[in-house]
Protein backbone atom coordinates (compact mmCIF):
# COMPACT_ATOMS: atom_id res chain seq x y z
CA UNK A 1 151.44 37.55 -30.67
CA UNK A 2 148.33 39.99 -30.63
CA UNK A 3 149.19 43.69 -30.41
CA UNK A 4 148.60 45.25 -26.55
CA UNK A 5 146.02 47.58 -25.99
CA UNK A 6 146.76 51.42 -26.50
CA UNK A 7 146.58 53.57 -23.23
CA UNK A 8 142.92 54.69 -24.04
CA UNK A 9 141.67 50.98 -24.87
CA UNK A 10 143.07 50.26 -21.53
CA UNK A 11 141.71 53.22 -20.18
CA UNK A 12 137.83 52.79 -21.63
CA UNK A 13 138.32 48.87 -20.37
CA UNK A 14 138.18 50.23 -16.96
CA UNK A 15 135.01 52.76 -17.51
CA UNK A 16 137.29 55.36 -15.80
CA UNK A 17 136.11 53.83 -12.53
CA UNK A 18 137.42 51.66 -9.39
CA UNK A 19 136.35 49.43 -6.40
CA UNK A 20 134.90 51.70 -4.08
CA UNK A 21 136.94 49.93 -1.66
CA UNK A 22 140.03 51.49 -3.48
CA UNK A 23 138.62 55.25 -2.83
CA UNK A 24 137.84 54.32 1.13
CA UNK A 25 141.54 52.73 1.40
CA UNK A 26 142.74 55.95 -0.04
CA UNK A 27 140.95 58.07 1.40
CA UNK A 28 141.41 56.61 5.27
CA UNK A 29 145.37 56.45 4.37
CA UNK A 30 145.35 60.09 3.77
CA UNK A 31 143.29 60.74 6.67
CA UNK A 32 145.39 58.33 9.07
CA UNK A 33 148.77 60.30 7.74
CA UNK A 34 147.02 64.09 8.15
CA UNK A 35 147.52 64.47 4.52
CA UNK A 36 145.31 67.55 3.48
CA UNK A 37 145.75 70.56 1.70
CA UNK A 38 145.39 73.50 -1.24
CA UNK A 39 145.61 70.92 -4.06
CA UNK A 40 144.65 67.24 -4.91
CA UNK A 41 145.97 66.07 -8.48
CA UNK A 42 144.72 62.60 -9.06
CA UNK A 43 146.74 61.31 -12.42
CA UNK A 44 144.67 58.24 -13.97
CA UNK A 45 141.10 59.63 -12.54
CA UNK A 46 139.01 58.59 -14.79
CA UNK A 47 135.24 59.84 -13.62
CA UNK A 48 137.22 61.87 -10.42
CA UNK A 49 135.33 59.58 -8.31
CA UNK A 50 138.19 60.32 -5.67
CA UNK A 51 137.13 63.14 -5.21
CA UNK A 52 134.02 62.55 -3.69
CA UNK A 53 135.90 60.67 -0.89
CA UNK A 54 138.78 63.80 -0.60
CA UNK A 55 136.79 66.40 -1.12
CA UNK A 56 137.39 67.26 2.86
CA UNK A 57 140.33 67.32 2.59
CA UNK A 58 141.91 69.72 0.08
CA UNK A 59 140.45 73.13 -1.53
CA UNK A 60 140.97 71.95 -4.96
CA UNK A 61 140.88 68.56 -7.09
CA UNK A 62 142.77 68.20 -10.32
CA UNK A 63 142.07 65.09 -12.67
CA UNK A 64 144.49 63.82 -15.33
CA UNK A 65 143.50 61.09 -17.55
CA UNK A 66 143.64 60.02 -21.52
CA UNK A 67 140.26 59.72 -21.69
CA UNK A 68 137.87 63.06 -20.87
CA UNK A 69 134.92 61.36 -19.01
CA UNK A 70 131.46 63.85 -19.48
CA UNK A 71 131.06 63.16 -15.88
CA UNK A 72 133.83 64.65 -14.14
CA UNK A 73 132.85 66.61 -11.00
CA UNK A 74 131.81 70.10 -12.13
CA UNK A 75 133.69 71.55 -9.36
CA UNK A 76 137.28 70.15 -10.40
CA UNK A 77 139.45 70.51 -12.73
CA UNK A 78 140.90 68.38 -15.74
């Protein structure tokens, strides 16, 4: 039985990215709930693509992830 893939294999498998369907089902969730505020922390972000679809809606965006993506958007945090 083959060994499973560490957290980080797992997480470079996925490029640190989803279905942008996944960020507009998230995002109109929040939205339909009112959910908004000081501080987004998105565990698992990968790139912090979320962001660009929450942005609205809170004043600051925290990513947590294994890997450190390059990309992340200069204006949050990780």
């Amino acid at each position: 039985m083959p060994d499973a893939p560490s957290v980080e294999e797992r997480s470079l498998a996925s490029a640190g990215r989803s279905d942008r369907a996944i960020y507009k089902m998230v995002a109109e969730a929040l939205h339909s709930r009112d959910v908004g505020g000081e501080r987004l922390i998105d565990v698992g972000c990968g790139h912090g693509a979320a962001w660009h679809y929450l942005e609205g809606r809170f004043s600051e965006y925290i990513g947590v992830d294994v890997v450190r993506y390059d990309d992340f958007p200069p204006n949050g945090s990780s």
